[in-house]
C-alpha atoms as a PDB file:
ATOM      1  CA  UNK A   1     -12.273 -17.456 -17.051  1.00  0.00           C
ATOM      2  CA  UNK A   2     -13.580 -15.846 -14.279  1.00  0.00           C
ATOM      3  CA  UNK A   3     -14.478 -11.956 -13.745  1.00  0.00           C
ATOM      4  CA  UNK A   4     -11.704  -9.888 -12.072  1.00  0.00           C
ATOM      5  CA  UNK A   5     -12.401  -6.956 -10.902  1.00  0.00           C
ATOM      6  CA  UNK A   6      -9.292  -4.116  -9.606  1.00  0.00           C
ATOM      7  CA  UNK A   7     -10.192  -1.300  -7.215  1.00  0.00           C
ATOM      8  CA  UNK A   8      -8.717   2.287  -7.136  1.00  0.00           C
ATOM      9  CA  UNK A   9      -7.217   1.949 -10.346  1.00  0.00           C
ATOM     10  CA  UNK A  10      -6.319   5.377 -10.291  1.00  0.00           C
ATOM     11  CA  UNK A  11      -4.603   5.653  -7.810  1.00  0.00           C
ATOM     12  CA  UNK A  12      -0.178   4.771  -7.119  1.00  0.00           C
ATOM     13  CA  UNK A  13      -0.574   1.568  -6.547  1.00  0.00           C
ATOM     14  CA  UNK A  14      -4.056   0.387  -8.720  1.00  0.00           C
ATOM     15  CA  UNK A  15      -2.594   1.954 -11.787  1.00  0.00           C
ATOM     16  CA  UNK A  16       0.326  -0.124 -11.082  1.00  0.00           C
ATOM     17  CA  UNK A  17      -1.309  -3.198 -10.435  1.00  0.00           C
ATOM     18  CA  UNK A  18      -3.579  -2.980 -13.660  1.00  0.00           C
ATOM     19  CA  UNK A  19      -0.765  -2.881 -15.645  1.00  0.00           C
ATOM     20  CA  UNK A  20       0.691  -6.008 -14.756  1.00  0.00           C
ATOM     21  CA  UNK A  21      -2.523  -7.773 -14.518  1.00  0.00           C
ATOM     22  CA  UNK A  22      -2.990  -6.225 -18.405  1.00  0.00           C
ATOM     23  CA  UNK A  23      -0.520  -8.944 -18.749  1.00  0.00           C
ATOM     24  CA  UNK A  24      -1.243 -11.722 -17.197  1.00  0.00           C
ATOM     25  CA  UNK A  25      -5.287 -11.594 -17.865  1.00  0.00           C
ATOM     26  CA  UNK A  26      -7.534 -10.604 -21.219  1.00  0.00           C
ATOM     27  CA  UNK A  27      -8.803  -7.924 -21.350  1.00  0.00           C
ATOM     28  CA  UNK A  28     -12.551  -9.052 -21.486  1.00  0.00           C
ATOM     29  CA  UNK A  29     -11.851 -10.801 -18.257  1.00  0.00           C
ATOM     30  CA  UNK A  30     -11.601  -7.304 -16.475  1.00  0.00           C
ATOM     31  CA  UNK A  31     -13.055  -4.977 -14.315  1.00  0.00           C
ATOM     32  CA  UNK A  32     -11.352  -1.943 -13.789  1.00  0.00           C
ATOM     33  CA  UNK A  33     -13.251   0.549 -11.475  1.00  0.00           C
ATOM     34  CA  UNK A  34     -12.001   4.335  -9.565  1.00  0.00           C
ATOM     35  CA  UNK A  35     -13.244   7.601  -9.386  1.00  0.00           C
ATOM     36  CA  UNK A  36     -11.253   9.413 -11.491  1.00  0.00           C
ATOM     37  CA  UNK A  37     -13.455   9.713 -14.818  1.00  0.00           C
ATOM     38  CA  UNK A  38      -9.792  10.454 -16.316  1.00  0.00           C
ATOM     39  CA  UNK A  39      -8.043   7.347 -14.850  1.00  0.00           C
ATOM     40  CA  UNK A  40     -10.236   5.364 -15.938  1.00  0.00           C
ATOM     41  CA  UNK A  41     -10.936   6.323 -19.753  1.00  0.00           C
ATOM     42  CA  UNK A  42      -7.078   5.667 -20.109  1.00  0.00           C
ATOM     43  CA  UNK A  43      -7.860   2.209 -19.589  1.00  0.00           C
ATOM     44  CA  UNK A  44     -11.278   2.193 -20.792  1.00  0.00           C
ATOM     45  CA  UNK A  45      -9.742   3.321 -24.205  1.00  0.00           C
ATOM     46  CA  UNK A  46      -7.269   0.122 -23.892  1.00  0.00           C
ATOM     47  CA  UNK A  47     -11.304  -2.029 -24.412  1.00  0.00           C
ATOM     48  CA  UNK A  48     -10.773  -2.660 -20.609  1.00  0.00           C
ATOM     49  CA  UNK A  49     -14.994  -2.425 -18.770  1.00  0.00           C
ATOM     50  CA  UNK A  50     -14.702   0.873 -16.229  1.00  0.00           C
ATOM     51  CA  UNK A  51     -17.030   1.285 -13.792  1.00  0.00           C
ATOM     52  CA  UNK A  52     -16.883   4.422 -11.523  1.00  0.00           C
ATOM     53  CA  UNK A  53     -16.794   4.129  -7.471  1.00  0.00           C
ATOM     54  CA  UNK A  54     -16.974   6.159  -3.949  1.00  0.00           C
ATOM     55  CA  UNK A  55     -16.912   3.426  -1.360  1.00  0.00           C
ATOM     56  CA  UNK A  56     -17.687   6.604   0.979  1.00  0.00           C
ATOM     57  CA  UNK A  57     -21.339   5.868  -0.021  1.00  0.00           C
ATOM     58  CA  UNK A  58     -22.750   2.599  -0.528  1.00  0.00           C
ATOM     59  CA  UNK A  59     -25.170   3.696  -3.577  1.00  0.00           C
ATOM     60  CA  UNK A  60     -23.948   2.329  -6.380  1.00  0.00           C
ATOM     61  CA  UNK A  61     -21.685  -0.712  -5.606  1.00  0.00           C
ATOM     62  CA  UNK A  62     -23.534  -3.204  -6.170  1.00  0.00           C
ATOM     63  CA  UNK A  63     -23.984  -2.111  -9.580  1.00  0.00           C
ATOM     64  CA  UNK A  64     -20.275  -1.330  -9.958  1.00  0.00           C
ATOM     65  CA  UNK A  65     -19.168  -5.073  -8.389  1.00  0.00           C
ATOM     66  CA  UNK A  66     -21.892  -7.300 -10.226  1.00  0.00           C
ATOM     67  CA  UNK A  67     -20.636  -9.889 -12.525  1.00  0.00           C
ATOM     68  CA  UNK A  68     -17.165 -10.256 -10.843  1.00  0.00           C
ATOM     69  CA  UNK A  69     -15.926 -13.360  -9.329  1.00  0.00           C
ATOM     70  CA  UNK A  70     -13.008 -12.752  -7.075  1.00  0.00           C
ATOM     71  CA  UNK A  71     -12.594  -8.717  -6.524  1.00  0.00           C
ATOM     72  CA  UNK A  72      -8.865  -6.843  -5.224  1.00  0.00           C
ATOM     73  CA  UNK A  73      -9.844  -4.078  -2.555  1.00  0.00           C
ATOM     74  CA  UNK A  74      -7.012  -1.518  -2.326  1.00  0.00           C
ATOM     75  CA  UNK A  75      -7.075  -0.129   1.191  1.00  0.00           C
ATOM     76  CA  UNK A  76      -8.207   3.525   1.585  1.00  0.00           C
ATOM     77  CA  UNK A  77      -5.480   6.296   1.746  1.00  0.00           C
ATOM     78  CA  UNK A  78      -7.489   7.504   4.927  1.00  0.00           C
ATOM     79  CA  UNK A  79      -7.155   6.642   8.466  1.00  0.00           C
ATOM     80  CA  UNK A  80     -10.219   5.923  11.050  1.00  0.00           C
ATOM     81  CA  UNK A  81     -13.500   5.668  10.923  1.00  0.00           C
ATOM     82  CA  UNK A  82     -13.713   6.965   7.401  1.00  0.00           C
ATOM     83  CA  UNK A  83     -11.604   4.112   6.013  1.00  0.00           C
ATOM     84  CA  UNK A  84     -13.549   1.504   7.938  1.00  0.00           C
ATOM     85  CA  UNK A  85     -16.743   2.799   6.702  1.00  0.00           C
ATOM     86  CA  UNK A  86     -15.717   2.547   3.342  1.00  0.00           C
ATOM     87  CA  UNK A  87     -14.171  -0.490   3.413  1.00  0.00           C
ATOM     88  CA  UNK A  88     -17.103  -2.240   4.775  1.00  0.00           C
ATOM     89  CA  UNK A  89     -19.169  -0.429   2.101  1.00  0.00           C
ATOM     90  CA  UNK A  90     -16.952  -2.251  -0.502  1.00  0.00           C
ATOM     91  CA  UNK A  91     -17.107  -5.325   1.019  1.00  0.00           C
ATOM     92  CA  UNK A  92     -20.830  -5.606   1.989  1.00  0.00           C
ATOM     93  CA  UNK A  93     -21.320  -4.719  -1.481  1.00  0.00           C
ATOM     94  CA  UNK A  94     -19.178  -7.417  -2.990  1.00  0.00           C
ATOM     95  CA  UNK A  95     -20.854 -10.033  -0.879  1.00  0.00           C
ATOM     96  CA  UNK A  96     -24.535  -8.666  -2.076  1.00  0.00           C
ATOM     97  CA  UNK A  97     -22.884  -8.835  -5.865  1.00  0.00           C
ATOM     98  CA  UNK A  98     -22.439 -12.478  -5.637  1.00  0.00           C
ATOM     99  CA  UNK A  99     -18.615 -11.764  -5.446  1.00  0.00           C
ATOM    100  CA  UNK A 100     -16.777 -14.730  -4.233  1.00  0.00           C
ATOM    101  CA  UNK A 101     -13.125 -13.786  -3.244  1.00  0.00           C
ATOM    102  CA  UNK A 102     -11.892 -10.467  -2.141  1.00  0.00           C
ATOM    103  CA  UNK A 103      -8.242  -9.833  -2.142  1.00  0.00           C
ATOM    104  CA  UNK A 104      -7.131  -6.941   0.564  1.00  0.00           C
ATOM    105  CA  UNK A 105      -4.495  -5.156   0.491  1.00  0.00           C
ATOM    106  CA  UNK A 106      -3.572  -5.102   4.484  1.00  0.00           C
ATOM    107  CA  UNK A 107      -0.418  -4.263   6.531  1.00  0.00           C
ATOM    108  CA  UNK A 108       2.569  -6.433   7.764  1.00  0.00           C
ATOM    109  CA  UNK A 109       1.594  -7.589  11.209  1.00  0.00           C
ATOM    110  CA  UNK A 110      -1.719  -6.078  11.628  1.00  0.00           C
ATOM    111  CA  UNK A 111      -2.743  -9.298  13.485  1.00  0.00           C
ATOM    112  CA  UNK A 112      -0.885  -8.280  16.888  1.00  0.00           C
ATOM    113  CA  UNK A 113      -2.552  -6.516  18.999  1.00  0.00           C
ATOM    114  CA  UNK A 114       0.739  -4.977  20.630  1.00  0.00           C
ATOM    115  CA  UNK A 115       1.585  -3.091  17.573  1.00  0.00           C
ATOM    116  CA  UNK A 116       1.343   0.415  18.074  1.00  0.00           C
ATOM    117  CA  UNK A 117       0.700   1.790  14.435  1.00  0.00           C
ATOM    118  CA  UNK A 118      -2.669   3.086  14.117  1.00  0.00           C
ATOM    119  CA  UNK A 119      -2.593   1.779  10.477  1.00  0.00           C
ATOM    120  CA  UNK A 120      -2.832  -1.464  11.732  1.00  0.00           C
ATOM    121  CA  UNK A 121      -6.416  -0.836  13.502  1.00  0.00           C
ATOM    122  CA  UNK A 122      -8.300  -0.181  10.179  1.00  0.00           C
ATOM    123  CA  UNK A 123      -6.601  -3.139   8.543  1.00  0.00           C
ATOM    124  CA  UNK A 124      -7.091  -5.876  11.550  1.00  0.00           C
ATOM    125  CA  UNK A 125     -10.575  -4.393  11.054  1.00  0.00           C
ATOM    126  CA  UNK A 126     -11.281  -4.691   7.812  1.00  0.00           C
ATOM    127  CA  UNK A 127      -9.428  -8.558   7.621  1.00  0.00           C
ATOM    128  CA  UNK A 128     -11.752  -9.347  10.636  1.00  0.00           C
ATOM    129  CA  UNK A 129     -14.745  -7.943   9.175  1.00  0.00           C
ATOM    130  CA  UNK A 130     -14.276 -10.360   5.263  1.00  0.00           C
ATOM    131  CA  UNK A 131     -13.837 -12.699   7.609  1.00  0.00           C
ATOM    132  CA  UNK A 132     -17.179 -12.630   9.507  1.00  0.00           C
ATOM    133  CA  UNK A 133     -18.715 -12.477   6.264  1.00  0.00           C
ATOM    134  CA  UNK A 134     -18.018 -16.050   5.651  1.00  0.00           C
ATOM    135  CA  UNK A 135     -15.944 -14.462   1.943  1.00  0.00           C
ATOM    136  CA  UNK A 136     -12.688 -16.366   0.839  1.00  0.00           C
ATOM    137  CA  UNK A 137     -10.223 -13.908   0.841  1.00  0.00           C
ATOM    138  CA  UNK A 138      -6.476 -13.252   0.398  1.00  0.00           C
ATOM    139  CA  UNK A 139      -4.862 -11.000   2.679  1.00  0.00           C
ATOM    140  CA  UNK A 140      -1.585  -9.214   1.249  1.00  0.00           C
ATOM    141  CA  UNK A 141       0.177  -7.566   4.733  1.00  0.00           C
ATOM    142  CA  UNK A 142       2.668  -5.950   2.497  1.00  0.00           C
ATOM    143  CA  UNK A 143       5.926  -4.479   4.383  1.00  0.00           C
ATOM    144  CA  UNK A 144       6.563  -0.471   4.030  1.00  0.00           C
ATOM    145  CA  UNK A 145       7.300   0.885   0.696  1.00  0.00           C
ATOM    146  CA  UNK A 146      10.900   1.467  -0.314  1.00  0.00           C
ATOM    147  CA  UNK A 147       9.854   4.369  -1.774  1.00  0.00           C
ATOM    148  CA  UNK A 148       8.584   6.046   0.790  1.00  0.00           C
ATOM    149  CA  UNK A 149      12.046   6.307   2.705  1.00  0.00           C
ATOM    150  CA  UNK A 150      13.595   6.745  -0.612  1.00  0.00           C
ATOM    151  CA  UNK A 151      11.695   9.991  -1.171  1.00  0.00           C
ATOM    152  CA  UNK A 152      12.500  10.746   2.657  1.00  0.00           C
ATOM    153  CA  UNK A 153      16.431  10.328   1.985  1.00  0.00           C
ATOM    154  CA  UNK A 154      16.296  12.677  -0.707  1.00  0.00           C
ATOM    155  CA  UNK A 155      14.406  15.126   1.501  1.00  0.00           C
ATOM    156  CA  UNK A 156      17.462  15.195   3.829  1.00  0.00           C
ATOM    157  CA  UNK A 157      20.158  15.430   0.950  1.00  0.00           C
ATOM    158  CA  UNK A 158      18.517  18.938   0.122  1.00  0.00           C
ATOM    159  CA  UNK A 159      18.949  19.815   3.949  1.00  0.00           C
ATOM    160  CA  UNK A 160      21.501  18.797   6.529  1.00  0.00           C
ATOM    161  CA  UNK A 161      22.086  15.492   5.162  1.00  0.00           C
ATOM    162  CA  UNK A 162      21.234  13.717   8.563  1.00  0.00           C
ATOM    163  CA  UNK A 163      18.102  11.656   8.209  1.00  0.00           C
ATOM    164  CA  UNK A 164      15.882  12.027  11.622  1.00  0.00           C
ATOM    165  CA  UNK A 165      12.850   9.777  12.534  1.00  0.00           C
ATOM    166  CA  UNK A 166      12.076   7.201  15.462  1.00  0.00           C
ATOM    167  CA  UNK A 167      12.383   3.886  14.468  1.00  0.00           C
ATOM    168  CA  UNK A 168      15.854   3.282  15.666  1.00  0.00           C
ATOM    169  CA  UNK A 169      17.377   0.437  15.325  1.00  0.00           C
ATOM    170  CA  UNK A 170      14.012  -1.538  14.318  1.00  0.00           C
ATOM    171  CA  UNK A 171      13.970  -3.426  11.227  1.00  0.00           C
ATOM    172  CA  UNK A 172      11.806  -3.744   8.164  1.00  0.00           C
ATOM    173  CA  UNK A 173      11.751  -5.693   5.510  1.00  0.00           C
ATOM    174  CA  UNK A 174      11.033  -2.906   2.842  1.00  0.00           C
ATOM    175  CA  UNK A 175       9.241  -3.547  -0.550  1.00  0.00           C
ATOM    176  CA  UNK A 176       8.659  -1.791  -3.670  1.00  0.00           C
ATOM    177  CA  UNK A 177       5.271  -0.416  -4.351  1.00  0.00           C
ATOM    178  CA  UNK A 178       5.947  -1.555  -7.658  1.00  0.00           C
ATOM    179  CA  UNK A 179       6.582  -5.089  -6.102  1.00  0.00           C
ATOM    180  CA  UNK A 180       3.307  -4.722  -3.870  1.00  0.00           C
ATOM    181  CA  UNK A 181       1.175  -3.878  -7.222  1.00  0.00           C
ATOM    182  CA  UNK A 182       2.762  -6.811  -8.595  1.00  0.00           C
ATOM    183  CA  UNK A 183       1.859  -9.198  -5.471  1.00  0.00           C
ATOM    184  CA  UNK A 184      -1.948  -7.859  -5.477  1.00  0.00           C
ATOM    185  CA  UNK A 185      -2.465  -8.572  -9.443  1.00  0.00           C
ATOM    186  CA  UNK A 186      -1.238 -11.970  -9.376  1.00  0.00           C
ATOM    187  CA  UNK A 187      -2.670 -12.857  -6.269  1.00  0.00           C
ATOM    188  CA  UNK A 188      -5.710 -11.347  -8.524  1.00  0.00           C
ATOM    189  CA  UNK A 189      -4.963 -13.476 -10.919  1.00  0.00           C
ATOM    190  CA  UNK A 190      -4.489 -17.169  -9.218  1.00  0.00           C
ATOM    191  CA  UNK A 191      -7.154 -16.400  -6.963  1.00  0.00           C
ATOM    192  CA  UNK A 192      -8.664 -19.711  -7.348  1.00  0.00           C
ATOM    193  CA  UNK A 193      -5.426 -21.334  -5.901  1.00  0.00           C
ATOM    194  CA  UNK A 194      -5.367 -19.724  -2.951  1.00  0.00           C
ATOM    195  CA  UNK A 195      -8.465 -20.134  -0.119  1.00  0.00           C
ATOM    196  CA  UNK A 196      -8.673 -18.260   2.964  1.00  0.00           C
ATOM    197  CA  UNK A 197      -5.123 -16.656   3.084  1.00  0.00           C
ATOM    198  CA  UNK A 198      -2.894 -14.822   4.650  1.00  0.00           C
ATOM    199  CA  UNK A 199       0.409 -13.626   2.663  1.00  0.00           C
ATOM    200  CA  UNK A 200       3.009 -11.637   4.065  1.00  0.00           C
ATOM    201  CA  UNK A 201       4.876  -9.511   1.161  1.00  0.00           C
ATOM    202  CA  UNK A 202       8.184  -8.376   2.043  1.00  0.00           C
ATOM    203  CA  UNK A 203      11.588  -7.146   0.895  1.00  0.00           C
ATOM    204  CA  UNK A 204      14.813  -9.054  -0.148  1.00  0.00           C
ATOM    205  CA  UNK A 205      15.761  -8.672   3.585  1.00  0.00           C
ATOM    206  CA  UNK A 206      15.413  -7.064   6.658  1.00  0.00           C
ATOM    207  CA  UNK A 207      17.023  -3.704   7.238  1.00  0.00           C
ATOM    208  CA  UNK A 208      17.765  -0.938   9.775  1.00  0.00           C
ATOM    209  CA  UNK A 209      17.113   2.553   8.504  1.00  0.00           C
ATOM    210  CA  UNK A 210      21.176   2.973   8.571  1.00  0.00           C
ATOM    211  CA  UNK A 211      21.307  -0.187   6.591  1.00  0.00           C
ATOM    212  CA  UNK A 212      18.455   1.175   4.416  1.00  0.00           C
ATOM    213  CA  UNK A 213      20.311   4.113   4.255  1.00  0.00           C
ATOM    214  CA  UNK A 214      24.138   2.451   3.039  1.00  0.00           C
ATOM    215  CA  UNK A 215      23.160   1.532  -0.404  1.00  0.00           C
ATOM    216  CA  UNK A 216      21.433   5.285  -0.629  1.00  0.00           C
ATOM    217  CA  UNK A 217      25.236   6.682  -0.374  1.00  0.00           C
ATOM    218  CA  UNK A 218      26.457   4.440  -2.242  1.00  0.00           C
ATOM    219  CA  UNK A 219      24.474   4.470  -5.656  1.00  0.00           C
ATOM    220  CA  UNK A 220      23.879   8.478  -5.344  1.00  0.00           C
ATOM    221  CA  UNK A 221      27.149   9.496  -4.156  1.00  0.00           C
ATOM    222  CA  UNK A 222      25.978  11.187  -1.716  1.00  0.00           C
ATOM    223  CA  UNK A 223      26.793  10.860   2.487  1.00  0.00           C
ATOM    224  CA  UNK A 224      23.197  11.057   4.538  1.00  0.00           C
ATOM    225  CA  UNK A 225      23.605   9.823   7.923  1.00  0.00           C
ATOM    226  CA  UNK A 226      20.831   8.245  10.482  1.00  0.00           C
ATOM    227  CA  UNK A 227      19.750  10.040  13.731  1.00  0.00           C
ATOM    228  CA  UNK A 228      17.479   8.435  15.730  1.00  0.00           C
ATOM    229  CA  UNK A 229      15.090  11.236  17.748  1.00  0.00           C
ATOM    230  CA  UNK A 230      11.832  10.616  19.791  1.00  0.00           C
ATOM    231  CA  UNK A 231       8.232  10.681  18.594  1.00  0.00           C
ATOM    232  CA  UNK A 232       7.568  13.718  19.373  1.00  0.00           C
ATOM    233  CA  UNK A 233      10.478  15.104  17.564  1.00  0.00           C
ATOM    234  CA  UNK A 234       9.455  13.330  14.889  1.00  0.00           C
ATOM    235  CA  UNK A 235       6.237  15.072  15.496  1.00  0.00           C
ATOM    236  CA  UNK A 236       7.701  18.565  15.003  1.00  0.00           C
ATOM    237  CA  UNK A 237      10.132  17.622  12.074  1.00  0.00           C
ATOM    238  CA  UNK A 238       6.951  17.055  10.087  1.00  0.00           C
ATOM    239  CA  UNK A 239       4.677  19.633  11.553  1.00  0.00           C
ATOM    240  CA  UNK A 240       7.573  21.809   9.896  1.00  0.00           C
ATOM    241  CA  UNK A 241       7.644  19.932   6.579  1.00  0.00           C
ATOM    242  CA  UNK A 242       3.303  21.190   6.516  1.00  0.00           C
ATOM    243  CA  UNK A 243       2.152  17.763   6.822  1.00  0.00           C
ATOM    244  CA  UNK A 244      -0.914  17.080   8.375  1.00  0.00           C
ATOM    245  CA  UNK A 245      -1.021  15.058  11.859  1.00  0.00           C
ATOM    246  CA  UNK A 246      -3.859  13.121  10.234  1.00  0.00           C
ATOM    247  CA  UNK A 247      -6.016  12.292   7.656  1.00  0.00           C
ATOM    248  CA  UNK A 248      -8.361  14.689   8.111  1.00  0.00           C
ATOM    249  CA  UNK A 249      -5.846  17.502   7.639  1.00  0.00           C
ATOM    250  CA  UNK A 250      -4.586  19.506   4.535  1.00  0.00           C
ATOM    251  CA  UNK A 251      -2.099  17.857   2.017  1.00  0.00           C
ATOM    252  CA  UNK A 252       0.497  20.259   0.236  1.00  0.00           C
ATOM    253  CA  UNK A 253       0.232  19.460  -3.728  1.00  0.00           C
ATOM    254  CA  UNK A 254       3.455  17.475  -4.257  1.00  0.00           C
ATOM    255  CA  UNK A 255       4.596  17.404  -0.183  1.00  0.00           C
ATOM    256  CA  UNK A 256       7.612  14.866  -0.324  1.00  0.00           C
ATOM    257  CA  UNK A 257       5.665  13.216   2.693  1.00  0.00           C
ATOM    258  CA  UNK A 258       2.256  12.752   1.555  1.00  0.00           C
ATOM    259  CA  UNK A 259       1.381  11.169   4.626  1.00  0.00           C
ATOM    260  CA  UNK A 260      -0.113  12.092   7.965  1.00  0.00           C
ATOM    261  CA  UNK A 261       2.412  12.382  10.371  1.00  0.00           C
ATOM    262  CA  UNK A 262       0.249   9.976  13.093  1.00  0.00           C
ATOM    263  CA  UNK A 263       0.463   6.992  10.727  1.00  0.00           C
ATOM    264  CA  UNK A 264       4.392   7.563  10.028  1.00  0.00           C
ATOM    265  CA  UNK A 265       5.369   8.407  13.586  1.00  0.00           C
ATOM    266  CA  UNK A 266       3.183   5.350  15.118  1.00  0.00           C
ATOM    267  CA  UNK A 267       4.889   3.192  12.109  1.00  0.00           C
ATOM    268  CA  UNK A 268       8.059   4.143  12.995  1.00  0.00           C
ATOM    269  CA  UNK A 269       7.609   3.349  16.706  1.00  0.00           C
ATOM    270  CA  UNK A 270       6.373  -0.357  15.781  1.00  0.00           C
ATOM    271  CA  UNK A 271       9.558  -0.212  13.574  1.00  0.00           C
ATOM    272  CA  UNK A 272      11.492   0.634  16.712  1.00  0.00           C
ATOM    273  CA  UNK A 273       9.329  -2.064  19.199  1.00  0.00           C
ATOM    274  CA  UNK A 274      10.157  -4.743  17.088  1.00  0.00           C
ATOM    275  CA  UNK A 275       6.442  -5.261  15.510  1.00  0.00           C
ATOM    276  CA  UNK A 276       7.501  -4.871  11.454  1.00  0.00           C
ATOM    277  CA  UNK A 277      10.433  -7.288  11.290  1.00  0.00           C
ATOM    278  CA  UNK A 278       8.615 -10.325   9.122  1.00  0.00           C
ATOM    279  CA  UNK A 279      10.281 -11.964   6.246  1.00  0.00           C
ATOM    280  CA  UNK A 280       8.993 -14.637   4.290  1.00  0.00           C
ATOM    281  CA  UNK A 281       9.226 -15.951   0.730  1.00  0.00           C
ATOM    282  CA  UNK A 282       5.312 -15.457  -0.146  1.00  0.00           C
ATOM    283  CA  UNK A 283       6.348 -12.646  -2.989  1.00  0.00           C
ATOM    284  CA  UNK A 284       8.204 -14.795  -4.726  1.00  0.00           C
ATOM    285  CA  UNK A 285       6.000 -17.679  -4.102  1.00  0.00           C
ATOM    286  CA  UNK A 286       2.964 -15.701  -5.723  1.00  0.00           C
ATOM    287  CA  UNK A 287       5.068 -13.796  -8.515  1.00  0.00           C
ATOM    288  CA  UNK A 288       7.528 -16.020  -9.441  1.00  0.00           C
ATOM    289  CA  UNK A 289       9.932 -13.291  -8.842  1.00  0.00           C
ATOM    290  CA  UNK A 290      12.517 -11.702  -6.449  1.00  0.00           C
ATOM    291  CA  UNK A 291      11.687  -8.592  -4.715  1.00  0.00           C
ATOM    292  CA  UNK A 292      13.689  -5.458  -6.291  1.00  0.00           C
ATOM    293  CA  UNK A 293      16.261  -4.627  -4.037  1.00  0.00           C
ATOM    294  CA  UNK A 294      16.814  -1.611  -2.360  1.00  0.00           C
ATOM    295  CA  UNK A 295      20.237  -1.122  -4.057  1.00  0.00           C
ATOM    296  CA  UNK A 296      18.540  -1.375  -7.532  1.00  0.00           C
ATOM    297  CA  UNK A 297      15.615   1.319  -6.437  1.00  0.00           C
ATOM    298  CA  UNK A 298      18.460   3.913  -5.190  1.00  0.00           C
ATOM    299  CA  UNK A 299      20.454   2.793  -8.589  1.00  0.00           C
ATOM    300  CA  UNK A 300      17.116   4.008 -10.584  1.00  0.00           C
ATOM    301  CA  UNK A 301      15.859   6.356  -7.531  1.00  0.00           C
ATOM    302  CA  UNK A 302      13.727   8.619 -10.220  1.00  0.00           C
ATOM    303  CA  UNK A 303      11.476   6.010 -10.715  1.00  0.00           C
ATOM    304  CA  UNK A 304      11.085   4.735  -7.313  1.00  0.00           C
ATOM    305  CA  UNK A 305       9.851   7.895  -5.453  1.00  0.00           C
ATOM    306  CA  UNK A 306       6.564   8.075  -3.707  1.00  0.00           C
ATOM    307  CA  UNK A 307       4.788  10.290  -5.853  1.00  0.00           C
ATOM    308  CA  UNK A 308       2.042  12.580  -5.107  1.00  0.00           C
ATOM    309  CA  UNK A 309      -1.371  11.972  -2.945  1.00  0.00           C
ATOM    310  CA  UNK A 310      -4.286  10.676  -5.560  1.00  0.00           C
ATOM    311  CA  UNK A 311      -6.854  10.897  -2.997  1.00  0.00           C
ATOM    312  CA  UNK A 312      -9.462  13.974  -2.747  1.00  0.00           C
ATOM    313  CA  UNK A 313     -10.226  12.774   0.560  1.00  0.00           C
END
């Protein structure tokens, strides 16, 4: 069997994703690697082989990467130069390792060039840049998280009950983080039957935030309504919530948007332009399984909430 190695295990989505793959791979098979000393002797004690990383600095990686065969890169929580830098860093490293896959995490249509969201420049980047380094690779452009909005519907229940943002009447697709974990460690996994692809992981169907926002009422009882406002309102609704305009800023311990407010308000706008709406049956294609729906997440809302920023960045 070959050597897989998972990234940023200790963060939402790694932790998530090394479960599963705990049970789909052995043990011995695995690399498990983070920076969280903590993080990673909970899995170290499970007999999994930890390895601690900073992609911020390439000292070390190779060290950290050698003996793996196909390796999952989870995409920085930063936005910019920063996460370029250390995304190259991974993947130069992996290539000097002898690593011979790498499976990125990316974003749903980060291949147009018309789509506003300045998330999508670090990830066209970083697919472009495996690319020109002759590695196979399997792109995941997963859709927005469910729980993100979910957490963001909640927000508004505890205030005026009308949810505000820009994306209109754009639609999205929206998947489970759980579902995305689940995508990145079985396309971990069967690596070796997939060669230079692209996978688009999405929801159980497109949506509107209104539509996103039906099943809400429904399973919670509750009666939040959709306004649509501009960017820069959106701007100012966050600038009041404390969040940071980008990554560079200062992240409240447990904010309810832990988020910069240039990556949601340029998502939302591609949302709004049309640039988000893909649908495809790749999730259930890799998994074997049907995305959660967005009924069942608000039906079991405590567990699908976005959770607090792992990143000390």
């Amino acid at each position: 069997m070959s050597k897989l190695l998972l990234t940023g295990i200790d963060g939402n989505l790694g932790s998530e994703a090394a479960r599963v793959l705990l049970t789909l791979a052995d043990k011995e098979d695995l690399i498990f690697t983070g920076y969280s000393e903590e993080a990673l002797a909970t899995f170290a004690a499970l007999g999994v082989e930890t390895r601690r990383t900073d992609f911020n600095s390439y000292d070390g990686l190779e060290e950290a990467f050698a003996g793996a065969d196909r390796l999952a890169l989870i995409s920085m929580p930063f936005i910019g130069k920063k996460r370029q830098n250390a995304q190259k860093n991974a993947v130069d490293a992996a290539k000097a390792a002898g690593v011979k896959q790498i499976i990125y995490t990316s974003l749903v249509n980060a291949g147009d060039e018309t789509n506003p969201s300045v998330e999508k420049l670090d990830h066209i980047y970083t697919e472009e840049y495996i690319r020109s380094t002759g590695l196979d690779f399997i792109f995941l452009r997963n859709s927005q998280y469910a729980e993100a909005m979910i957490t963001n519907y909640f927000t508004y229940v505890k205030g005026d009950g009308v949810l505000k943002n820009s994306q209109g009447d754009g639609k999205m697709a929206y998947i489970s983080r759980k579902d995305c974990a689940k995508a990145l460690a079985y396309a971990l996994f069967r690596g070796a039957e997939y060669e230079y692809a692209t996978l688009d992981i999405n929801g159980a169907r497109l949506m509107t935030i209104s539509e996103f926002i039906e099943p809400g009422n429904q399973a919670t009882g509750n009666h939040v309504s959709y306004l649509q406002i501009t960017d820069e309102e959106s701007y100012k609704v966050f600038d009041a919530m404390g969040v940071p305009r980008t990554t560079e800023g200062v992240f409240q311990k447990g904010s309810e948007a832990p988020f910069s407010s240039q990556g949601m308000v340029t998502f939302a706008q591609a949302i709004r332009e049309g640039k988000m709406d893909t649908i495809t049956s790749d999730f259930k294609e890799l998994t074997g399984s049907d995305p959660i729906t967005v009924r069942y997440m608000f039906e079991h809302y405590p567990d699908f909430q976005i959770g607090e920023r792992h990143s000390k960045d």
